[in-house]
N, C-alpha and C. Protein backbone atom coordinates (compact mmCIF):
# COMPACT_ATOMS: atom_id res chain seq x y z
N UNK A 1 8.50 -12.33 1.30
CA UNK A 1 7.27 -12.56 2.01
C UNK A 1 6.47 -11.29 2.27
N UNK A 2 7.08 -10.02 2.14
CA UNK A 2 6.52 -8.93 2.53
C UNK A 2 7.22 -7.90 1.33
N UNK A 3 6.24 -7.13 0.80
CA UNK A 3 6.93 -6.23 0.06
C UNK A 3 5.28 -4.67 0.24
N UNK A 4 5.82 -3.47 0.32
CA UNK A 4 5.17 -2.22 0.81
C UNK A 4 5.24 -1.60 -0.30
N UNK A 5 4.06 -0.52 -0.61
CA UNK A 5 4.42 0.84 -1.87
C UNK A 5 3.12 1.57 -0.92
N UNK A 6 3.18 2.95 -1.06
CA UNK A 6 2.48 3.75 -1.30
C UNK A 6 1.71 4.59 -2.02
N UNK A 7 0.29 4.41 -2.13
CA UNK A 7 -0.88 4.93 -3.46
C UNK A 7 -1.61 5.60 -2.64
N UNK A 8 -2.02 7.01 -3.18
CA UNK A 8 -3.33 8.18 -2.80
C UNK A 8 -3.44 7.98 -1.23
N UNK A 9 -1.88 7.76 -0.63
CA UNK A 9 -2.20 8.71 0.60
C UNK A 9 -2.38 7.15 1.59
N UNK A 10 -2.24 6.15 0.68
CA UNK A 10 -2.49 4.71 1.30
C UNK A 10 -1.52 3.83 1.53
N UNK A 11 -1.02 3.48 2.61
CA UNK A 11 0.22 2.07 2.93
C UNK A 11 -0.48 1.03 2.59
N UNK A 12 0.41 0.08 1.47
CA UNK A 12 -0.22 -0.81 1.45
C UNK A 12 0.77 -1.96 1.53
N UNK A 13 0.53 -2.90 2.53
CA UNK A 13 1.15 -3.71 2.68
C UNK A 13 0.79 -5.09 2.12
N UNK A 14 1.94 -6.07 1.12
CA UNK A 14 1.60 -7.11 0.73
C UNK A 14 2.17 -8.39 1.56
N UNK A 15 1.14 -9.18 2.09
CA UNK A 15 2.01 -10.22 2.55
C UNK A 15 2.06 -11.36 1.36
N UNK A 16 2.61 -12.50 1.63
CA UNK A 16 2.44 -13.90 0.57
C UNK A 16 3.03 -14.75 1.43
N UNK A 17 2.54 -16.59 0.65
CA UNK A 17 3.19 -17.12 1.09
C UNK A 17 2.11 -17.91 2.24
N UNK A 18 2.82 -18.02 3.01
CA UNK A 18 2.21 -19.15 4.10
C UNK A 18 2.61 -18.23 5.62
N UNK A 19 1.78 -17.45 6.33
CA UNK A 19 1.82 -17.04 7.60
C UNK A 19 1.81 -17.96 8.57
N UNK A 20 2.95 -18.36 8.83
CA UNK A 20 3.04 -19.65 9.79
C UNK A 20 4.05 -19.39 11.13
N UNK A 21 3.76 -19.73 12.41
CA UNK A 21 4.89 -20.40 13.23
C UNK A 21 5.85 -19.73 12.87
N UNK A 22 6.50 -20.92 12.22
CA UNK A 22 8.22 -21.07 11.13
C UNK A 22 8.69 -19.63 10.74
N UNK A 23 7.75 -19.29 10.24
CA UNK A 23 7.68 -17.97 9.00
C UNK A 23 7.50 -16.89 10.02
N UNK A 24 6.76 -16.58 10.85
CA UNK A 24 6.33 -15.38 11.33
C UNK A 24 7.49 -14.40 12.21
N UNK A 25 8.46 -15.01 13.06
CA UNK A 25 9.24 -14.12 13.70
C UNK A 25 10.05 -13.81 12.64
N UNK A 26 10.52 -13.83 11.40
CA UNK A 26 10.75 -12.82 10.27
C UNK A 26 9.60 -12.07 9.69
N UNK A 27 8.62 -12.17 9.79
CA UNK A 27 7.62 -11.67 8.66
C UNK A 27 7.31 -10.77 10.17
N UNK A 28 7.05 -10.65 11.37
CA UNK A 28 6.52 -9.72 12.20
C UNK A 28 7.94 -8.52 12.26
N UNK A 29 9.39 -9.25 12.63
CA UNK A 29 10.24 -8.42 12.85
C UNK A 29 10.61 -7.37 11.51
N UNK A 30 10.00 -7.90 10.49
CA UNK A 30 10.46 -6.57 9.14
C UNK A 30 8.89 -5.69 9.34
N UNK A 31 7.83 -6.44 9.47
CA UNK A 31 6.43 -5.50 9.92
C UNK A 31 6.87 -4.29 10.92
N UNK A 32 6.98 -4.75 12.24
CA UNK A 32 7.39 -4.01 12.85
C UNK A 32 8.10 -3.02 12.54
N UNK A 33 9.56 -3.09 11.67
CA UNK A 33 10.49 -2.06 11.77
C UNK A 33 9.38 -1.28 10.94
N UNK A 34 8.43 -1.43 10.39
CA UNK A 34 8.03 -0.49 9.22
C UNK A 34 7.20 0.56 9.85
N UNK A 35 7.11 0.29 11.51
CA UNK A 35 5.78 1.55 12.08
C UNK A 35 4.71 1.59 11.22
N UNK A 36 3.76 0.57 11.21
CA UNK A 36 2.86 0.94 10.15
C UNK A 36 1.82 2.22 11.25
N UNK A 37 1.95 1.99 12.49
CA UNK A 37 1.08 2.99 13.29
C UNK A 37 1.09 4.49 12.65
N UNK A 38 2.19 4.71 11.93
CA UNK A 38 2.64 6.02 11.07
C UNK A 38 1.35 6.62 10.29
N UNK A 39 1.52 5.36 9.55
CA UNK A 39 0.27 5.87 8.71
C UNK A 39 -1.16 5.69 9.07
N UNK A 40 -1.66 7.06 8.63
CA UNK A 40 -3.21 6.75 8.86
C UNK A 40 -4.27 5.90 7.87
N UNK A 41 -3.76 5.35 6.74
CA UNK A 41 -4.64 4.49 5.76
C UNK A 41 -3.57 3.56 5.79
N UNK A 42 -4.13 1.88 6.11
CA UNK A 42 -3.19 0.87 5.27
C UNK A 42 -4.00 -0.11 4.97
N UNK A 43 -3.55 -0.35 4.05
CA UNK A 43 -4.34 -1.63 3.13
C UNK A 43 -3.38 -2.70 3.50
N UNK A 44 -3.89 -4.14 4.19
CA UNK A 44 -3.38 -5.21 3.98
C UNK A 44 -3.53 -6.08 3.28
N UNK A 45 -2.68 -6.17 1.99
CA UNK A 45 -2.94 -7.26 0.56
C UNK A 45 -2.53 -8.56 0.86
N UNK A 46 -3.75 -9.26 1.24
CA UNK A 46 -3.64 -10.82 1.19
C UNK A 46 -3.97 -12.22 -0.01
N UNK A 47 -3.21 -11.27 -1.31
CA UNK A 47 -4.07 -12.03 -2.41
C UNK A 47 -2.92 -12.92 -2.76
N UNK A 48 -1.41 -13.05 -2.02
CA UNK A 48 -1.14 -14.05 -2.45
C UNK A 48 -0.48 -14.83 -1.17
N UNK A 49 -1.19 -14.46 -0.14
CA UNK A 49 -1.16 -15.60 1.20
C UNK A 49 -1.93 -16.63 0.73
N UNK A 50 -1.43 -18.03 1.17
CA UNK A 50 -1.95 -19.19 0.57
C UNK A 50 -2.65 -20.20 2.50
N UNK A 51 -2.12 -19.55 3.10
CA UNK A 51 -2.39 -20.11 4.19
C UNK A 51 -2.08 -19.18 5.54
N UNK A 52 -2.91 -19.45 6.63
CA UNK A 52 -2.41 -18.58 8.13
C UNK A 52 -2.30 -19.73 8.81
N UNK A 53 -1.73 -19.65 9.68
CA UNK A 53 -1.82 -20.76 11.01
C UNK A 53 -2.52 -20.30 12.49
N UNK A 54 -3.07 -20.61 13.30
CA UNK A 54 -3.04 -19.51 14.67
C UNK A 54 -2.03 -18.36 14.86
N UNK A 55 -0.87 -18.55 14.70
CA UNK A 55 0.19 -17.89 14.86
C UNK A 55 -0.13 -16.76 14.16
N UNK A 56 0.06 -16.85 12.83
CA UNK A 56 -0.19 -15.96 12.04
C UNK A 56 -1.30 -14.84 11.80
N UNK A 57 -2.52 -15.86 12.35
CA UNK A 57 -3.62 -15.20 12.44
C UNK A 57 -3.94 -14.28 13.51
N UNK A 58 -2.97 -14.71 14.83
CA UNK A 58 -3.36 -13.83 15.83
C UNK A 58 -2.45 -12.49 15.39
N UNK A 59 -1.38 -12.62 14.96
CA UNK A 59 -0.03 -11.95 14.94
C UNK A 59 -1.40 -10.69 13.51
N UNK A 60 -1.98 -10.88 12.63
CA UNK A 60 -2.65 -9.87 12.23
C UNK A 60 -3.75 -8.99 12.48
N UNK A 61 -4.29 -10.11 13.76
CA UNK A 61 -5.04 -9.10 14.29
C UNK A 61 -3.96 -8.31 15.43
N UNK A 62 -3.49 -8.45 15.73
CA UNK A 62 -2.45 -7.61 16.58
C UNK A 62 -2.12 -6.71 15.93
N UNK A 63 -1.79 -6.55 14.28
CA UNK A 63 -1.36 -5.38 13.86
C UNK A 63 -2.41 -4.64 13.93
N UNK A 64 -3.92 -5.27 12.94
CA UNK A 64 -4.78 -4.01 13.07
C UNK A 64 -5.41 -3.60 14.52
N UNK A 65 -5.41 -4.22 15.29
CA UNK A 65 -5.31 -3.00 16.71
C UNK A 65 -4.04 -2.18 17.14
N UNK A 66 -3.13 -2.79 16.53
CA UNK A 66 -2.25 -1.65 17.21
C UNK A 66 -2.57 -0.38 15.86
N UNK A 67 -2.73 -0.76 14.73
CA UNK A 67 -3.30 0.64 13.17
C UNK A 67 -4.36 1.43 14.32
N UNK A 68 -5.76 0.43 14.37
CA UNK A 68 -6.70 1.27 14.92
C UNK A 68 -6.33 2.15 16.46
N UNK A 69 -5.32 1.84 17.00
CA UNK A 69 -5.02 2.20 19.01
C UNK A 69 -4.25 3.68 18.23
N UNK A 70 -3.85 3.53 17.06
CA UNK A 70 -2.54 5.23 16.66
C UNK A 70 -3.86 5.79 16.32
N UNK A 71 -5.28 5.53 16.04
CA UNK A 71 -5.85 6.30 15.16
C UNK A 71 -6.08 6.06 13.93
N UNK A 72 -5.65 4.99 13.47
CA UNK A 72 -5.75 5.00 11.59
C UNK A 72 -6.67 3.89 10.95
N UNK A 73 -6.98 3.96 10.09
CA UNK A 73 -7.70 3.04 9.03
C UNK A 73 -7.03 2.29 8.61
N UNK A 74 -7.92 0.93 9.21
CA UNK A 74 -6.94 -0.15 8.26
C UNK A 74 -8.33 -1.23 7.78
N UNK A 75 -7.82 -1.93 6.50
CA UNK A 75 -8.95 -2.85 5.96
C UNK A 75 -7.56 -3.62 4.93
N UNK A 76 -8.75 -4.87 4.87
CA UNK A 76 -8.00 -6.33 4.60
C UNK A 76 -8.39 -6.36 2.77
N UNK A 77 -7.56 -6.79 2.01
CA UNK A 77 -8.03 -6.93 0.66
C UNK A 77 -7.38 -8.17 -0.39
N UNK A 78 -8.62 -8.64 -0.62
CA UNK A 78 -7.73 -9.76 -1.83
C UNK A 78 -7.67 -11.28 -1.10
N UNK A 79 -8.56 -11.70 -0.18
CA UNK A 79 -7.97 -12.87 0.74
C UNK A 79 -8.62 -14.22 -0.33
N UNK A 80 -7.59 -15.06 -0.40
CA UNK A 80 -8.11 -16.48 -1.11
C UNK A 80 -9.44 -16.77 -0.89
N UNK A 81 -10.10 -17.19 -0.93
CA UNK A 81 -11.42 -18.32 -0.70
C UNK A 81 -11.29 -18.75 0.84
N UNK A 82 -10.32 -19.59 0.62
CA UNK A 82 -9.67 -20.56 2.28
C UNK A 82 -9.18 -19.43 3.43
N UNK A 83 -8.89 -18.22 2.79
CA UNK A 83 -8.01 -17.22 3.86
C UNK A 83 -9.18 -16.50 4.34
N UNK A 84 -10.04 -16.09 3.26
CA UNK A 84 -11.24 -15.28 3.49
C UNK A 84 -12.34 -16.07 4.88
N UNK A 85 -12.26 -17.35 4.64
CA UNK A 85 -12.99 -18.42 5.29
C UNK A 85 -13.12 -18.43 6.96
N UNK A 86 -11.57 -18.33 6.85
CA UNK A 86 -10.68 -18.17 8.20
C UNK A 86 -10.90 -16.88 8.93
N UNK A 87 -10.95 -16.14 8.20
CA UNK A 87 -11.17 -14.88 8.79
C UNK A 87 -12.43 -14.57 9.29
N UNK A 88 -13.04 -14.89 8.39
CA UNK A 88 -14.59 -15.09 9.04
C UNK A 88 -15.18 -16.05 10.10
N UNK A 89 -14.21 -16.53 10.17
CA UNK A 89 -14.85 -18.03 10.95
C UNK A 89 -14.40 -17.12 12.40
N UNK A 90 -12.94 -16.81 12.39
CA UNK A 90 -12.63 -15.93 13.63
C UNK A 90 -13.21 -14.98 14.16
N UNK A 91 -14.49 -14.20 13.14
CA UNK A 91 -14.61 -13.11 12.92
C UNK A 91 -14.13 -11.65 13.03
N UNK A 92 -12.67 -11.79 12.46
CA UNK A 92 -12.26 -10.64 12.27
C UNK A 92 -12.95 -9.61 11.13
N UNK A 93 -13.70 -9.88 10.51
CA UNK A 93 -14.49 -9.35 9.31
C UNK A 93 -15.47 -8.21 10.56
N UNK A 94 -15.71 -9.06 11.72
CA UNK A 94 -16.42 -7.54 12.47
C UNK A 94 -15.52 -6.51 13.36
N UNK A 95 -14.43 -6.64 12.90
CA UNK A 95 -13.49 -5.57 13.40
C UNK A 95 -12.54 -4.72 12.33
N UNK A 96 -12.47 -5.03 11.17
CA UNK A 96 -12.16 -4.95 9.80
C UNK A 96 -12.75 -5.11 8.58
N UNK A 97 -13.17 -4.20 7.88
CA UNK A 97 -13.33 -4.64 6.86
C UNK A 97 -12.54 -4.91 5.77
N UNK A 98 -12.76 -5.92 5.16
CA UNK A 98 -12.62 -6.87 3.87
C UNK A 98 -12.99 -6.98 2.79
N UNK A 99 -12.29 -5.99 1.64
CA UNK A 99 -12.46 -6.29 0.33
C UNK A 99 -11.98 -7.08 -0.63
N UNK A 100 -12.51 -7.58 -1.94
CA UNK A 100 -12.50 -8.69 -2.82
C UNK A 100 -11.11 -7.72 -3.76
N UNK A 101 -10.48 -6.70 -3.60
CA UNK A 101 -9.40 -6.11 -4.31
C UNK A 101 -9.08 -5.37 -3.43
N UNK A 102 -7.51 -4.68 -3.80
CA UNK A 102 -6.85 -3.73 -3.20
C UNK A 102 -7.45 -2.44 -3.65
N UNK A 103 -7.86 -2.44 -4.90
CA UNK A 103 -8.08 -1.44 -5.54
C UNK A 103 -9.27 -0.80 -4.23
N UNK A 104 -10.38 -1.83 -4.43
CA UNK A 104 -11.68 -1.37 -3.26
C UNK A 104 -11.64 -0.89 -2.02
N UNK A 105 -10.35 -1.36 -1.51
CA UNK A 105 -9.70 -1.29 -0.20
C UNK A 105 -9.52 0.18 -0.11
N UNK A 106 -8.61 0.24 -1.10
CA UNK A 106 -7.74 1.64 -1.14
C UNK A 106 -9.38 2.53 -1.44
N UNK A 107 -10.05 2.42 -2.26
CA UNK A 107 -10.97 3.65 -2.52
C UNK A 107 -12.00 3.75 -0.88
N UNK A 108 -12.43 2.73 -0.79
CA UNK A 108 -12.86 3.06 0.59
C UNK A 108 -12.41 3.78 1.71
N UNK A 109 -10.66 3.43 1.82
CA UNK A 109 -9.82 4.58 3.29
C UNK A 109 -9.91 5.98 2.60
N UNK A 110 -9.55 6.03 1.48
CA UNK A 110 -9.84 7.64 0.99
C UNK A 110 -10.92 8.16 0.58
N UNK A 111 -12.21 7.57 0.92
CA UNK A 111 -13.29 8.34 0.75
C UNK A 111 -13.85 8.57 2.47
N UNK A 112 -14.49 9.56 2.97
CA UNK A 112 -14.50 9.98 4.01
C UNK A 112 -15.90 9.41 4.30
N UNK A 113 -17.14 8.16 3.59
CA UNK A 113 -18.38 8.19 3.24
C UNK A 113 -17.82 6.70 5.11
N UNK A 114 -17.29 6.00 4.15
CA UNK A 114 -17.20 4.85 5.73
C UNK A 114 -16.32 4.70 6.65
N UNK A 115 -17.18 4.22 7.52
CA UNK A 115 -17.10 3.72 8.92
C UNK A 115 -16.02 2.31 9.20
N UNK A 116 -14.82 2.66 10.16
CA UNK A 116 -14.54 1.41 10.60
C UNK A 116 -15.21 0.81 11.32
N UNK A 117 -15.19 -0.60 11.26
CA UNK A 117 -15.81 -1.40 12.51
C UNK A 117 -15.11 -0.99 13.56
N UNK A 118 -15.72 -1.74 14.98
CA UNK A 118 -15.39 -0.95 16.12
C UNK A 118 -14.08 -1.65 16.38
N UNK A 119 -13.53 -1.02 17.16
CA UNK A 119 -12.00 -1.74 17.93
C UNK A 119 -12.36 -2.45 18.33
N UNK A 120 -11.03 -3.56 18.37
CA UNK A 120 -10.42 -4.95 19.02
C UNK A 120 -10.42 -4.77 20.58
């Protein structure tokens, strides 16, 4: 459900799968051990989450405030159609930005040109 690598200085974390309820007190307790607060760039890859639930959804904005509260850059990349939808509807899109690839994600935290949205 979760698998991590590091590119140009960037954490990038992949989730998949279905962020649910059921699913989440494993998928938060391996997040957690990982300190993503560590790093100052992380990319969250949502290109093969197929679904969030409330649960899930609150449980990610919780990470990127606790990224943005250490100091670091974080932005969302790759979200389905339906995931992208959701996110917007919540509007987390004005506290994060959201790219259509990881690739975009990643070039944006390592260029020094943008701006995060404001904190949670």
């Amino acid at each position: 459900m979760i698998n991590y690598y590091k590119t140009k200085g960037v954490f990038v974390l992949e989730l998949s799968n279905e962020i649910t309820l059921t699913t989440l007190a494993d998928i938060r307790s391996r997040i957690d051990s990982l300190n993503l607060q560590q790093y100052p760039k992380v990319v969250v890859d949502l290109s093969k989450v197929s679904f969030f639930d409330s649960s899930g959804m609150g449980y990610l904005v919780i990470l990127i405030k606790n990224v943005k509260l250490a100091q670091g850059k974080i932005a969302l990349a790759a979200p389905k159609p339906m995931v992208k939808k959701l996110l917007t509807a919540i509007k987390v899109d004005r506290f994060v930005n959201i790219y259509d690839t990881v690739e975009d994600a990643i070039m944006f935290l390592t260029s020094d040109n943008g701006e995060q949205p404001p904190q949670l």
